[in-house]
N, C-alpha and C. Protein backbone atom coordinates (compact mmCIF):
# COMPACT_ATOMS: atom_id res chain seq x y z
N UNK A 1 49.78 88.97 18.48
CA UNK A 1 48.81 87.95 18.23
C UNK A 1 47.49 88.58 17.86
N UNK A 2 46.38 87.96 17.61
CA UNK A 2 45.31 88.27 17.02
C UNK A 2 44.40 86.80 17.29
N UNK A 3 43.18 87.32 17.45
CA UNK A 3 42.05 86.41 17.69
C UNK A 3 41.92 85.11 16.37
N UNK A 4 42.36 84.07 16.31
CA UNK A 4 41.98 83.14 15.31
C UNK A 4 40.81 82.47 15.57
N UNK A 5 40.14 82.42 14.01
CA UNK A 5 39.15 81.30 14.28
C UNK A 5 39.50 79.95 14.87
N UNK A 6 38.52 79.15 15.97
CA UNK A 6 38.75 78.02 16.67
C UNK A 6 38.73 77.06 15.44
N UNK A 7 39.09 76.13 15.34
CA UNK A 7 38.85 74.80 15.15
C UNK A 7 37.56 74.39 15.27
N UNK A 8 36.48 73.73 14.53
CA UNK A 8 35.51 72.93 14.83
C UNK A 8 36.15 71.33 15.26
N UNK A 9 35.11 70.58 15.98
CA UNK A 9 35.59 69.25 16.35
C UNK A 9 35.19 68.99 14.80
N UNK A 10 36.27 67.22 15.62
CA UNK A 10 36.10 66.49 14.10
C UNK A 10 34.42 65.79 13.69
N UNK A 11 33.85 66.03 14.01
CA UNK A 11 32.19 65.56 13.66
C UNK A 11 31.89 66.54 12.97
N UNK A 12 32.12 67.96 13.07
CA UNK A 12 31.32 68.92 12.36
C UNK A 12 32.43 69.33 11.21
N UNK A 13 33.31 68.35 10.87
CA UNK A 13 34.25 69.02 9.40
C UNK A 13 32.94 68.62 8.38
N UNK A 14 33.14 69.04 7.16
CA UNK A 14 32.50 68.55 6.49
C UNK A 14 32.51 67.49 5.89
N UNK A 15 34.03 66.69 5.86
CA UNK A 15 34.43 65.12 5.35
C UNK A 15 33.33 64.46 6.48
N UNK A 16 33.56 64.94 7.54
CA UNK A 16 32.91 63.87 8.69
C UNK A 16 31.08 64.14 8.37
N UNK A 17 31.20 65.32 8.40
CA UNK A 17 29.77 65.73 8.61
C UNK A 17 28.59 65.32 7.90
N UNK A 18 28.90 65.04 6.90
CA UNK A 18 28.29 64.87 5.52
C UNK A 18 27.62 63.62 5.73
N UNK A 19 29.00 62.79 5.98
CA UNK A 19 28.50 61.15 6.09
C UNK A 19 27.58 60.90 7.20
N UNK A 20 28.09 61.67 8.27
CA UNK A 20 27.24 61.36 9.54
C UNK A 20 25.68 61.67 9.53
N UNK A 21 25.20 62.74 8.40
CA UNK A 21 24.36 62.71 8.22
C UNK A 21 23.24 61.75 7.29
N UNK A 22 24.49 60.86 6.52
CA UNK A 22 23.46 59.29 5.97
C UNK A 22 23.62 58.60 6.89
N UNK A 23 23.84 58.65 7.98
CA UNK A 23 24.02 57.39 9.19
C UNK A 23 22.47 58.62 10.10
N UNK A 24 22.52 59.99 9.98
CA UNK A 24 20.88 60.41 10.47
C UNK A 24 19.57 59.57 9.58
N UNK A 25 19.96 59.78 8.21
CA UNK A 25 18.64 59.33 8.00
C UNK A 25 18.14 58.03 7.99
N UNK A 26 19.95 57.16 8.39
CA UNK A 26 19.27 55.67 8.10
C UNK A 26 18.34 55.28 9.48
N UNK A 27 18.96 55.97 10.51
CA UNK A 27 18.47 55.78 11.58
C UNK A 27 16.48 56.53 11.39
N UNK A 28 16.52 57.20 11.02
CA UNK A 28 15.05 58.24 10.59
C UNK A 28 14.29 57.12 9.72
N UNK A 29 14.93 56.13 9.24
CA UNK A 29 14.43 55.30 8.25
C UNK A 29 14.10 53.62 9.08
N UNK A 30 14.93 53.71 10.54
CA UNK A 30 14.89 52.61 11.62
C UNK A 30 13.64 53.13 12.06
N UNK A 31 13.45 54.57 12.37
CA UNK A 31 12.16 54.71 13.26
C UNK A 31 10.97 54.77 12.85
N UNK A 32 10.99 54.89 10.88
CA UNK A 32 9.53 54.76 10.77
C UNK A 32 9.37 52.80 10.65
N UNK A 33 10.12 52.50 10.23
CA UNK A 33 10.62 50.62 10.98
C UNK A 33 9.52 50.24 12.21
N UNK A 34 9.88 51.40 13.40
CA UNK A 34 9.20 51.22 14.54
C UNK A 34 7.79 51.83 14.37
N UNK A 35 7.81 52.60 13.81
CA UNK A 35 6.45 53.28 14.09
C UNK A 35 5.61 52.15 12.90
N UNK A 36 5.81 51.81 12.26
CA UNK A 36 5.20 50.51 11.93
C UNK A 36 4.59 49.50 12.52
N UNK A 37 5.73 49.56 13.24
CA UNK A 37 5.63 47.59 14.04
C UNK A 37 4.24 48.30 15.20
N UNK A 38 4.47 49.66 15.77
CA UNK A 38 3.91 50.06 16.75
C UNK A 38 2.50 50.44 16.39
N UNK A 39 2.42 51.01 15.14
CA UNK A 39 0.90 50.90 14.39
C UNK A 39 -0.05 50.17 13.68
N UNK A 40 0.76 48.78 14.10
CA UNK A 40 0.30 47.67 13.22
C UNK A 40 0.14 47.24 12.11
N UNK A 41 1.04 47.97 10.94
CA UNK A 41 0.98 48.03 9.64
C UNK A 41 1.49 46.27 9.68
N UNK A 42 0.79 46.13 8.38
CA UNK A 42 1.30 44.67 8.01
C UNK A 42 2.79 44.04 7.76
N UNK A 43 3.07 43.07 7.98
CA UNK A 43 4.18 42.71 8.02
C UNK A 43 5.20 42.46 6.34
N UNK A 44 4.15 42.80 4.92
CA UNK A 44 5.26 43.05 4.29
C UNK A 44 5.61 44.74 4.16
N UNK A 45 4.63 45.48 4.58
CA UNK A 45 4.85 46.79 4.57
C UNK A 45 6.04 47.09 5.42
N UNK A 46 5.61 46.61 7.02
CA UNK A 46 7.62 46.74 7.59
C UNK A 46 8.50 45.81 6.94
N UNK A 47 8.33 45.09 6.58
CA UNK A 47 9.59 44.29 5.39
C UNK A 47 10.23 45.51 4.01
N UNK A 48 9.50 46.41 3.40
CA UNK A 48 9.63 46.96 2.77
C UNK A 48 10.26 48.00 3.27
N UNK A 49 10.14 48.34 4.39
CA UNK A 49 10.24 50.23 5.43
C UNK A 49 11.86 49.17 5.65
N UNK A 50 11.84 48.05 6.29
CA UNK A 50 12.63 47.72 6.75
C UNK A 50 14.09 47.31 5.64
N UNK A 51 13.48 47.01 4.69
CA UNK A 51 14.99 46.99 3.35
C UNK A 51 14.97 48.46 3.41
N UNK A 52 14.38 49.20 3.32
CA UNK A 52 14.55 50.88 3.24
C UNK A 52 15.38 51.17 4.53
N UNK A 53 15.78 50.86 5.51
CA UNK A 53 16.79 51.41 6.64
C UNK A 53 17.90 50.03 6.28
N UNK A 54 17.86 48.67 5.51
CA UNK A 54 19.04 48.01 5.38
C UNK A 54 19.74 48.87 4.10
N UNK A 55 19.22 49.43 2.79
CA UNK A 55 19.74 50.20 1.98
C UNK A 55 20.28 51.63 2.59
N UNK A 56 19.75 52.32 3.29
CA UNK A 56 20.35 53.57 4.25
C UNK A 56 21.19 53.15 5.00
N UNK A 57 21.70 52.16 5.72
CA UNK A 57 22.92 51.74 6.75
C UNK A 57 23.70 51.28 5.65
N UNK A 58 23.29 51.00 4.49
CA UNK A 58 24.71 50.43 3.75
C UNK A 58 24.87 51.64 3.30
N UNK A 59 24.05 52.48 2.63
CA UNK A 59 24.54 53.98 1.79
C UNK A 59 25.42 54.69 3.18
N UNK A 60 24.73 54.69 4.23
CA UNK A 60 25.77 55.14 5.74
C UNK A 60 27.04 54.92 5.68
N UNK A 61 27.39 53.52 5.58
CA UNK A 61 28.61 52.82 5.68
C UNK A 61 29.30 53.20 4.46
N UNK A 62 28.80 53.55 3.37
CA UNK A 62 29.42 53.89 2.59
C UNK A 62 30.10 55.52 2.42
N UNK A 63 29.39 56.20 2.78
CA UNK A 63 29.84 57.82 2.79
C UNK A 63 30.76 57.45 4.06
N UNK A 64 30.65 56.76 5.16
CA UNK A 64 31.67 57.09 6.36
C UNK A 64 33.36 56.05 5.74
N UNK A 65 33.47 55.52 5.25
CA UNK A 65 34.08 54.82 4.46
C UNK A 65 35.07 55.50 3.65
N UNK A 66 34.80 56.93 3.50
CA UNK A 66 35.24 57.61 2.47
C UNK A 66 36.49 58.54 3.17
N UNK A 67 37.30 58.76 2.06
CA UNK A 67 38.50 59.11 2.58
C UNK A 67 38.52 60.39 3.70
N UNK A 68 39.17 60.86 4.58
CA UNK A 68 38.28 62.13 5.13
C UNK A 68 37.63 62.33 6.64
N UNK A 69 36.76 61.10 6.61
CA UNK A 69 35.92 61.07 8.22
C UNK A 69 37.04 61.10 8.99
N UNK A 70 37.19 61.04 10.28
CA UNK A 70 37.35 61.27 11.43
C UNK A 70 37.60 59.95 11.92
N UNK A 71 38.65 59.16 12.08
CA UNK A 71 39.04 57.85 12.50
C UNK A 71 38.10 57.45 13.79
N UNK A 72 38.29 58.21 15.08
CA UNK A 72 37.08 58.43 15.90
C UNK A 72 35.99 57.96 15.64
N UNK A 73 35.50 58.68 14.91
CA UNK A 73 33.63 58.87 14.42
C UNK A 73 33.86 57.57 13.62
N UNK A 74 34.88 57.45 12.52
CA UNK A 74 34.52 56.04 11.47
C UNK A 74 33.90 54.78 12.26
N UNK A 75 35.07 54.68 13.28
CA UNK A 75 34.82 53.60 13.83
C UNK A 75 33.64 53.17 14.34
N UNK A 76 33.18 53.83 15.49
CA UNK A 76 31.74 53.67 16.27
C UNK A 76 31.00 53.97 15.17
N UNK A 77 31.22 54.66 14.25
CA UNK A 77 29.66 54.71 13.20
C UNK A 77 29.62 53.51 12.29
N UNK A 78 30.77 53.25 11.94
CA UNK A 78 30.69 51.73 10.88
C UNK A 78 30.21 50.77 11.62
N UNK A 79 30.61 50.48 12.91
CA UNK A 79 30.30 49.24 13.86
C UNK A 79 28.68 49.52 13.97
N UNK A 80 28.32 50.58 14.07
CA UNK A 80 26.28 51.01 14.26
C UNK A 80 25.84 51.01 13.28
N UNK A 81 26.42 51.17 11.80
CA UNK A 81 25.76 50.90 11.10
C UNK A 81 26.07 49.38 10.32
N UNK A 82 26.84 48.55 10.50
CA UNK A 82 26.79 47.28 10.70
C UNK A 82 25.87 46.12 11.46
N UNK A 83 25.70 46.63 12.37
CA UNK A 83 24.84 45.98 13.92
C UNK A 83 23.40 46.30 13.54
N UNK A 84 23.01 47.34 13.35
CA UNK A 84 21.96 47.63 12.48
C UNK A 84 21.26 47.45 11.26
N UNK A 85 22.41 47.01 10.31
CA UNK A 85 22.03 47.02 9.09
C UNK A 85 21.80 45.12 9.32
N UNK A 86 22.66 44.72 9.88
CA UNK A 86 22.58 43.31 10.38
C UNK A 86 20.94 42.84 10.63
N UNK A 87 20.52 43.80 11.78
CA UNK A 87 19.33 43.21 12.78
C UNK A 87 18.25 43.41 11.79
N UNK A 88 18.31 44.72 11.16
CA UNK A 88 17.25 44.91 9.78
C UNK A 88 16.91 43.65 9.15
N UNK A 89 17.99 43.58 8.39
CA UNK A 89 17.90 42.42 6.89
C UNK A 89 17.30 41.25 8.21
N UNK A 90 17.70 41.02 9.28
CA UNK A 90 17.26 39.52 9.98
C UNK A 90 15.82 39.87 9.96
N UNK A 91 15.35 41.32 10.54
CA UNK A 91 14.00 41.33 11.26
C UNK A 91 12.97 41.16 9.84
N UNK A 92 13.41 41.44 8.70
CA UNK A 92 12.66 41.81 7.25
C UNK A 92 12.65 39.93 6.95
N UNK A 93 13.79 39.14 7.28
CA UNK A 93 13.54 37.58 7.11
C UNK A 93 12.74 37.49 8.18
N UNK A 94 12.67 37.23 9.16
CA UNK A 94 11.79 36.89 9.88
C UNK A 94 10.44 37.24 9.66
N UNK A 95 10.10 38.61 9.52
CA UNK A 95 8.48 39.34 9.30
C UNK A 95 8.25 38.28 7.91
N UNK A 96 8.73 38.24 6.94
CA UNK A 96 8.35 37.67 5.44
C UNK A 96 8.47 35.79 5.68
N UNK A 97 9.14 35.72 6.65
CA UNK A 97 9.34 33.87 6.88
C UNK A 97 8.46 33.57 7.63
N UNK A 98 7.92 33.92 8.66
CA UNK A 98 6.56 33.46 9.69
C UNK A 98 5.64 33.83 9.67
N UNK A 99 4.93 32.38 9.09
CA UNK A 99 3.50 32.64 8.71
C UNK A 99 2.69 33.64 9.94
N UNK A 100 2.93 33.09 10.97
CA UNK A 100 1.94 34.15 11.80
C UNK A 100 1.92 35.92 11.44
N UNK A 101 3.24 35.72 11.26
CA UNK A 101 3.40 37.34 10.86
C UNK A 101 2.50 37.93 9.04
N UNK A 102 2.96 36.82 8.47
CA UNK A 102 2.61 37.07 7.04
C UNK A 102 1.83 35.88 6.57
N UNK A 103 0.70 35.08 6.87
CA UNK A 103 -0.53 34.71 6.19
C UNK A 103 -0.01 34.27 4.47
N UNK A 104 -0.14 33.15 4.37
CA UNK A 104 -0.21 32.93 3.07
C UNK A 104 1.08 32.98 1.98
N UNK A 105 2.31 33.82 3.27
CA UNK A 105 3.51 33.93 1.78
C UNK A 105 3.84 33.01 1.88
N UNK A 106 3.60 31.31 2.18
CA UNK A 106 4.72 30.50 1.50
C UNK A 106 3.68 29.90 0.16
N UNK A 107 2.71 30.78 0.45
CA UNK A 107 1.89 29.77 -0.79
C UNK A 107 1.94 31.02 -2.09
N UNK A 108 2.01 32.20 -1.60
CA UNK A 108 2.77 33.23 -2.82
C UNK A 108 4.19 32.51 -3.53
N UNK A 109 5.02 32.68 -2.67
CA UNK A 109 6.33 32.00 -3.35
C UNK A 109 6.12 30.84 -4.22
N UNK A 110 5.52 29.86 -3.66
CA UNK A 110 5.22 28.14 -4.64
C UNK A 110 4.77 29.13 -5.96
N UNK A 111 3.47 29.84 -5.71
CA UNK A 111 2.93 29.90 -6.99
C UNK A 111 3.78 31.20 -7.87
């Protein structure tokens, strides 16, 4: 016998790895989301940050989707980036639908 290289787990193949890393940045793209809401930027500016992490959880869902990942990892990562990409698109209607939040957009839209 002779020393073989180990096996990496299935997260660090590169089919898996790759994708898991557009499910990092969508999440990197949730937290400037927060650091928004937390710095008081205006509410279409997190509407905007916030389609920017609903387009990253779908580009997510899409690389993990791909032939390759890790049945394991697919699963719990499609379901997080579903649940997420979900609460986004709601929180971006809500910030742009209530006036308290956003001043004046239903009288943008009429005109």
């Amino acid at each position: 016998g002779g020393w073989s290289k180990p096996k990496p787990p299935p997260e660090l193949e590169e089919t898996t790895a790759k994708p898991l890393s557009a499910l990092m940045v969508a999440f990197a793209q949730e937290c400037l989301c927060r650091m928004a809401e937390l710095s008081g930027k205006a509410a279409g500016t997190r509407a905007i940050l916030g389609m920017g992490a609903v387009d990253a959880f779908a580009a997510a869902a899409t690389a993990l989707s791909s032939h390759g990942v890790d049945k394991a990892v697919k699963g719990w990562a499609l379901a997080e980036c579903q649940a997420r990409r979900e609460m986004q698109r709601a929180l971006c209607f809500w910030m742009l639908a209530t006036p308290a939040q956003n001043p004046g957009f239903g009288e943008l839209v009429a005109l």
